[in-house]
C-alpha atoms as a PDB file:
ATOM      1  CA  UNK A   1       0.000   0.000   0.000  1.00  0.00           C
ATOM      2  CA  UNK A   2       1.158   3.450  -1.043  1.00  0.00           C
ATOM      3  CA  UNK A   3       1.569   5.840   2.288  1.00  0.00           C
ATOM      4  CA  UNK A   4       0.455   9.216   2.268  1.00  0.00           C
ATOM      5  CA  UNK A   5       1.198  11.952   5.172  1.00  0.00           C
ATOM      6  CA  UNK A   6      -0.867  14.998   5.218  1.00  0.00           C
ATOM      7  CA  UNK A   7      -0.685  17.923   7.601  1.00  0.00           C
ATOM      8  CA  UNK A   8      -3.611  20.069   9.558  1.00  0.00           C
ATOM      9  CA  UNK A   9      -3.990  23.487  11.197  1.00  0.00           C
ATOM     10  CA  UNK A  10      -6.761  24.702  12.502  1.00  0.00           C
ATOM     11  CA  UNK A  11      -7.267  27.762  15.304  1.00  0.00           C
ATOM     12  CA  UNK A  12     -10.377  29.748  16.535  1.00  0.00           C
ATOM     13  CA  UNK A  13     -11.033  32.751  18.858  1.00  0.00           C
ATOM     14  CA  UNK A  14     -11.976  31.768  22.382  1.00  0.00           C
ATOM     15  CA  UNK A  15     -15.296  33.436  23.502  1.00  0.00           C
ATOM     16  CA  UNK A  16     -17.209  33.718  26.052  1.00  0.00           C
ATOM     17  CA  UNK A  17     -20.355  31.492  26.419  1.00  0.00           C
ATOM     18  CA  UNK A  18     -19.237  28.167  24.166  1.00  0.00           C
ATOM     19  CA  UNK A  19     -18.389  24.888  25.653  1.00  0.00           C
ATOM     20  CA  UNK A  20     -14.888  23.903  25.198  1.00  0.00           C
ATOM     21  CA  UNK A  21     -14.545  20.644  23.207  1.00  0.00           C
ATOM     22  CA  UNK A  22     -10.968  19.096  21.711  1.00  0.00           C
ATOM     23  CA  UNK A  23     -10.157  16.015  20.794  1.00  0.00           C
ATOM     24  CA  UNK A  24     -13.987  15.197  21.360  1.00  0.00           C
ATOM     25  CA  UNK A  25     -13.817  15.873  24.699  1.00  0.00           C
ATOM     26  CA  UNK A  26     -15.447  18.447  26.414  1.00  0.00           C
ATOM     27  CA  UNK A  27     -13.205  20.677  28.953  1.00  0.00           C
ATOM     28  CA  UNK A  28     -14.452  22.582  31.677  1.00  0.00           C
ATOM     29  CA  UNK A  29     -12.767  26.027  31.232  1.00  0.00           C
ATOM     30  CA  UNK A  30     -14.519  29.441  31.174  1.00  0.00           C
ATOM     31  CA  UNK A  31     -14.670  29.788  27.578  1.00  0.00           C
ATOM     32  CA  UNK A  32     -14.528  28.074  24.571  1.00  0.00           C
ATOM     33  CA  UNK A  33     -13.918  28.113  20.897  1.00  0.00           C
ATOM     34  CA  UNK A  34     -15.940  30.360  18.257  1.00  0.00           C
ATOM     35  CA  UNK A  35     -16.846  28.491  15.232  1.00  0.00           C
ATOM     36  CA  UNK A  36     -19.976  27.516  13.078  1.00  0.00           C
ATOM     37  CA  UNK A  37     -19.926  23.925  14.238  1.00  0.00           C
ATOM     38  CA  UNK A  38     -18.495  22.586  17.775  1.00  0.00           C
ATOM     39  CA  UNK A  39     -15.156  24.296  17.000  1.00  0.00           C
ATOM     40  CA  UNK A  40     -12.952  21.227  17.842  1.00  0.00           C
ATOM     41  CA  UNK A  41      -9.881  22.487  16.296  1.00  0.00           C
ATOM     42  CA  UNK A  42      -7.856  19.234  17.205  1.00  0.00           C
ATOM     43  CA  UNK A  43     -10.804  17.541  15.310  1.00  0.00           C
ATOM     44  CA  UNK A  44     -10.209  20.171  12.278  1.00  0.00           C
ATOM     45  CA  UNK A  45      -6.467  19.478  11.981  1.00  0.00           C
ATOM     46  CA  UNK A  46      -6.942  15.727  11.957  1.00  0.00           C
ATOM     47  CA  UNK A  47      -9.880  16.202   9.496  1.00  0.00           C
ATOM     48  CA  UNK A  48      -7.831  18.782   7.040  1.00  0.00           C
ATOM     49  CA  UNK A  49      -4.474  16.372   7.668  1.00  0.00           C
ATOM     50  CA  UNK A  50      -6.266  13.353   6.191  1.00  0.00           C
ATOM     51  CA  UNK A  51      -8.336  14.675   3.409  1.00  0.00           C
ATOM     52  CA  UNK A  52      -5.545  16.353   2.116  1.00  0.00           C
ATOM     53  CA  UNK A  53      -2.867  13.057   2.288  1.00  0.00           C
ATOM     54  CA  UNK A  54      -5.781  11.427   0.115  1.00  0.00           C
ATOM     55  CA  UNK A  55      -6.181  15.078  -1.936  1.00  0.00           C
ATOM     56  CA  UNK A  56      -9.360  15.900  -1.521  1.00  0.00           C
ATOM     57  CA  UNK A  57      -9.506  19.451  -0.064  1.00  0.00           C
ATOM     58  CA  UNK A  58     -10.135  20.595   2.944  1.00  0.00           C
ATOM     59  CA  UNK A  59     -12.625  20.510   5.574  1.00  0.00           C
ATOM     60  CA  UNK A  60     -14.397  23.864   4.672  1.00  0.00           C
ATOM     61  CA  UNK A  61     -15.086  22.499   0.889  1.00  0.00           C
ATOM     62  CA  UNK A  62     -16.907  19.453   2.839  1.00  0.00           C
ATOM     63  CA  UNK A  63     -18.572  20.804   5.385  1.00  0.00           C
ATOM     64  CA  UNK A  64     -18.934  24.904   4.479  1.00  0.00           C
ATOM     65  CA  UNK A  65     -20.016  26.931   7.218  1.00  0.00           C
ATOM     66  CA  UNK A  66     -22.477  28.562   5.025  1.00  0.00           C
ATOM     67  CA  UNK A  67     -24.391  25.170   5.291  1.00  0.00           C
ATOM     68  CA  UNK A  68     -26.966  25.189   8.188  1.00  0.00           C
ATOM     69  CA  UNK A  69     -26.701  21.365   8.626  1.00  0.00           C
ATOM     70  CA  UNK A  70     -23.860  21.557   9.722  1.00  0.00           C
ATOM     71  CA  UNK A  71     -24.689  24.742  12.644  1.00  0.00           C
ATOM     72  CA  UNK A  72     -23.245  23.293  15.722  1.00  0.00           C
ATOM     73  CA  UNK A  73     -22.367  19.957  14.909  1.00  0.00           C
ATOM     74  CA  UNK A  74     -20.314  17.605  16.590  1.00  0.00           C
ATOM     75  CA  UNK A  75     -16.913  17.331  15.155  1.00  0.00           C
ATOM     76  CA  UNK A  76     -16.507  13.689  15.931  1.00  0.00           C
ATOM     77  CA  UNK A  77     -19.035  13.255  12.832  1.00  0.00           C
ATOM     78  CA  UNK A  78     -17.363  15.529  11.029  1.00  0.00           C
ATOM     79  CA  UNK A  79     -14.524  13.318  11.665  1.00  0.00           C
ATOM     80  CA  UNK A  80     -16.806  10.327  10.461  1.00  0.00           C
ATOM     81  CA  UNK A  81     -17.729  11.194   7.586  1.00  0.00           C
ATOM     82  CA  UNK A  82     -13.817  12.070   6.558  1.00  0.00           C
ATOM     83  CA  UNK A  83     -12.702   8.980   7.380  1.00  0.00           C
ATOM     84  CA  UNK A  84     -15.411   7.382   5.319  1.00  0.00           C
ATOM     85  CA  UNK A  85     -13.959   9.339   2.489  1.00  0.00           C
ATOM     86  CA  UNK A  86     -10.432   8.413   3.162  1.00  0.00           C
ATOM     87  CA  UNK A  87     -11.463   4.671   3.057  1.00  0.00           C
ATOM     88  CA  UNK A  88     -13.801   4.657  -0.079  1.00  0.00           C
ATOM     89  CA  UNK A  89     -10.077   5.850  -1.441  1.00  0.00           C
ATOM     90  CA  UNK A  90      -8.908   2.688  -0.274  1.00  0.00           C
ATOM     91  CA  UNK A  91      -6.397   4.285   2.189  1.00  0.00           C
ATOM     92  CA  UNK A  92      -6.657   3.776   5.854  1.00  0.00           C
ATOM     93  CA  UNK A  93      -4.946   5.594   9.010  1.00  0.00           C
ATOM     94  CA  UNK A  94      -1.733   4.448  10.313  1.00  0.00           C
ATOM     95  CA  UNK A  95      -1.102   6.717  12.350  1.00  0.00           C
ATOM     96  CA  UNK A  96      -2.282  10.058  13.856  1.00  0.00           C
ATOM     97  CA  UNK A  97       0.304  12.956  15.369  1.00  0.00           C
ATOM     98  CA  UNK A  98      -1.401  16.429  16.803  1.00  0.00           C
ATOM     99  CA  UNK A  99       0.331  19.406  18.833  1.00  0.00           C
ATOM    100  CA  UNK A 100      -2.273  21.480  20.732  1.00  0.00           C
ATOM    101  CA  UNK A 101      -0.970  25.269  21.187  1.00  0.00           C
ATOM    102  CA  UNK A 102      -2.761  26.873  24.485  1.00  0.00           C
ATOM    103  CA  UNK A 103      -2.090  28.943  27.304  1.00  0.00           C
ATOM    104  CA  UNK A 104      -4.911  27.257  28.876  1.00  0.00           C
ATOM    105  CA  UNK A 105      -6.431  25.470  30.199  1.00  0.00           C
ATOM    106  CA  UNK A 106      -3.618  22.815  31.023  1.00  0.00           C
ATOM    107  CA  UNK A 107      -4.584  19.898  28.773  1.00  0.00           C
ATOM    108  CA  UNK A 108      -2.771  16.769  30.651  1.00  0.00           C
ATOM    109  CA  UNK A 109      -6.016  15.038  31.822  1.00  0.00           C
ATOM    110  CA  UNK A 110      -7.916  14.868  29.189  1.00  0.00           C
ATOM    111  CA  UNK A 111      -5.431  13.486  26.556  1.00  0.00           C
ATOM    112  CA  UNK A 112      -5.535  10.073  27.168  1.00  0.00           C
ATOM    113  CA  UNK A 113      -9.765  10.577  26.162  1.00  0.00           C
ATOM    114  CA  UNK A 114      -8.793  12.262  23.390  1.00  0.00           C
ATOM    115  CA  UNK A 115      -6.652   9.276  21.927  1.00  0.00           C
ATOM    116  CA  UNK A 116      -9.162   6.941  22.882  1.00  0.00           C
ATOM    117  CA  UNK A 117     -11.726   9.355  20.608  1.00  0.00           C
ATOM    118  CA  UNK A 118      -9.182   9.175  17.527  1.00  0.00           C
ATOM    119  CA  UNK A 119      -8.509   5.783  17.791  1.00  0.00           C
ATOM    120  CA  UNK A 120     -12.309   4.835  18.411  1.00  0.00           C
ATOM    121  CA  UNK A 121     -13.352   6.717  15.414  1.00  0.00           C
ATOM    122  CA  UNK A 122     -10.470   5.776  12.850  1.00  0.00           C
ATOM    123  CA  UNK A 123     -10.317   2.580  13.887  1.00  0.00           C
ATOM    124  CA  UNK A 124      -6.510   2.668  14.889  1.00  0.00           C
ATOM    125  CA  UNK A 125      -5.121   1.087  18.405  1.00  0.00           C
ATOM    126  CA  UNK A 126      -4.906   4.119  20.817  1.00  0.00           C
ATOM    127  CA  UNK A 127      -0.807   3.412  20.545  1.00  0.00           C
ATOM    128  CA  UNK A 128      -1.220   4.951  17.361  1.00  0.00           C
ATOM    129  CA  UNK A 129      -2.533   8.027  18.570  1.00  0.00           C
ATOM    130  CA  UNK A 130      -0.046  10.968  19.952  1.00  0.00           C
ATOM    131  CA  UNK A 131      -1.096  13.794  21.384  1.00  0.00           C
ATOM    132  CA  UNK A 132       1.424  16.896  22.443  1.00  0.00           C
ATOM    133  CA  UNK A 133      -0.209  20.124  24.329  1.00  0.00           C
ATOM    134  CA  UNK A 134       2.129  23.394  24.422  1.00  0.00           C
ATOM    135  CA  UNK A 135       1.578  26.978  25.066  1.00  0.00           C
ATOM    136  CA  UNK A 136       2.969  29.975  23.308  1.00  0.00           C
ATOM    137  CA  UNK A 137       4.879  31.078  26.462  1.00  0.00           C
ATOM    138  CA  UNK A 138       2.919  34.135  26.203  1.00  0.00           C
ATOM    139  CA  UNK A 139       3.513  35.482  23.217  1.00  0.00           C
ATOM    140  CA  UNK A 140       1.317  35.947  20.181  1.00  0.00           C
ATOM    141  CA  UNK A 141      -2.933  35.493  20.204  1.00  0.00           C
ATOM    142  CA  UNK A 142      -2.084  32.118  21.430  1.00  0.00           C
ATOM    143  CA  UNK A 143       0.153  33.356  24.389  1.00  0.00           C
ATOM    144  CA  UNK A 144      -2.280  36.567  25.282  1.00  0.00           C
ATOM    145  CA  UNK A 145      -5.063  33.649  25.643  1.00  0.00           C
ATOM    146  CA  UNK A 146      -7.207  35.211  22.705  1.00  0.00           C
END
């Protein structure tokens, strides 16, 4: 089988009165990400990483957020219905890699549930799953916690 690598990005504002979800998993902090679905921007980056290693865009051709179906929506199916198209292409996941950039909240709990999430949904062993959380030291949006 032929490997392909592909690389994601995603970031959004943090606001005021929106749960705080990455990696699927929900974290209690006093504000959370802005976005037209759930705003799960370790979701994003996976999503964008594999539909571009199979070229086929990005997440915002496949799920625009001009499209009211898709108002709030959980990420994980997001994530779903990528890795559906990844396999009609015959490829499947070998491996998944993300680096969360935050000032906060501290994200050491919860990664373990966010492999399990990955794994779960593209049907890798949780081994396969890494999962790296580092702040900006300050500096930048990132660093002044916008």
């Amino acid at each position: 089988m032929q490997y392909r690598i592909g690389i994601g990005y995603d970031i959004h504002r943090l606001v005021q009165g929106r749960k705080l979800i990455l990696g699927g998993v929900e974290i209690p902090y006093e504000k959370g990400l802005e976005g037209h679905s759930d705003a799960d921007v370790v979701l994003h980056a996976v999503c964008d990483a594999l539909l571009g290693a199979v070229g086929k865009g990005d997440i915002g051709e496949h799920f625009p957020n001009t499209d009211k179906q898709y108002k709030d929506i959980s990420s994980m199916i997001l994530l779903e219905k990528v890795y559906k198209i990844i396999e009609d292409q015959g490829y499947q996941v070998n491996n998944v890699d993300v680096m969360i950039q935050a000032e906060e909240p501290k994200l050491y709990q919860y990664k373990p549930q966010m492999r399990f999430h990955l794994a779960y949904k593209l049907a890798i062993d949780e081994e396969l799953v890494n999962i790296k959380a580092t702040t900006h030291e300050g500096l930048g949006s990132i660093g002044e916690k916008k």
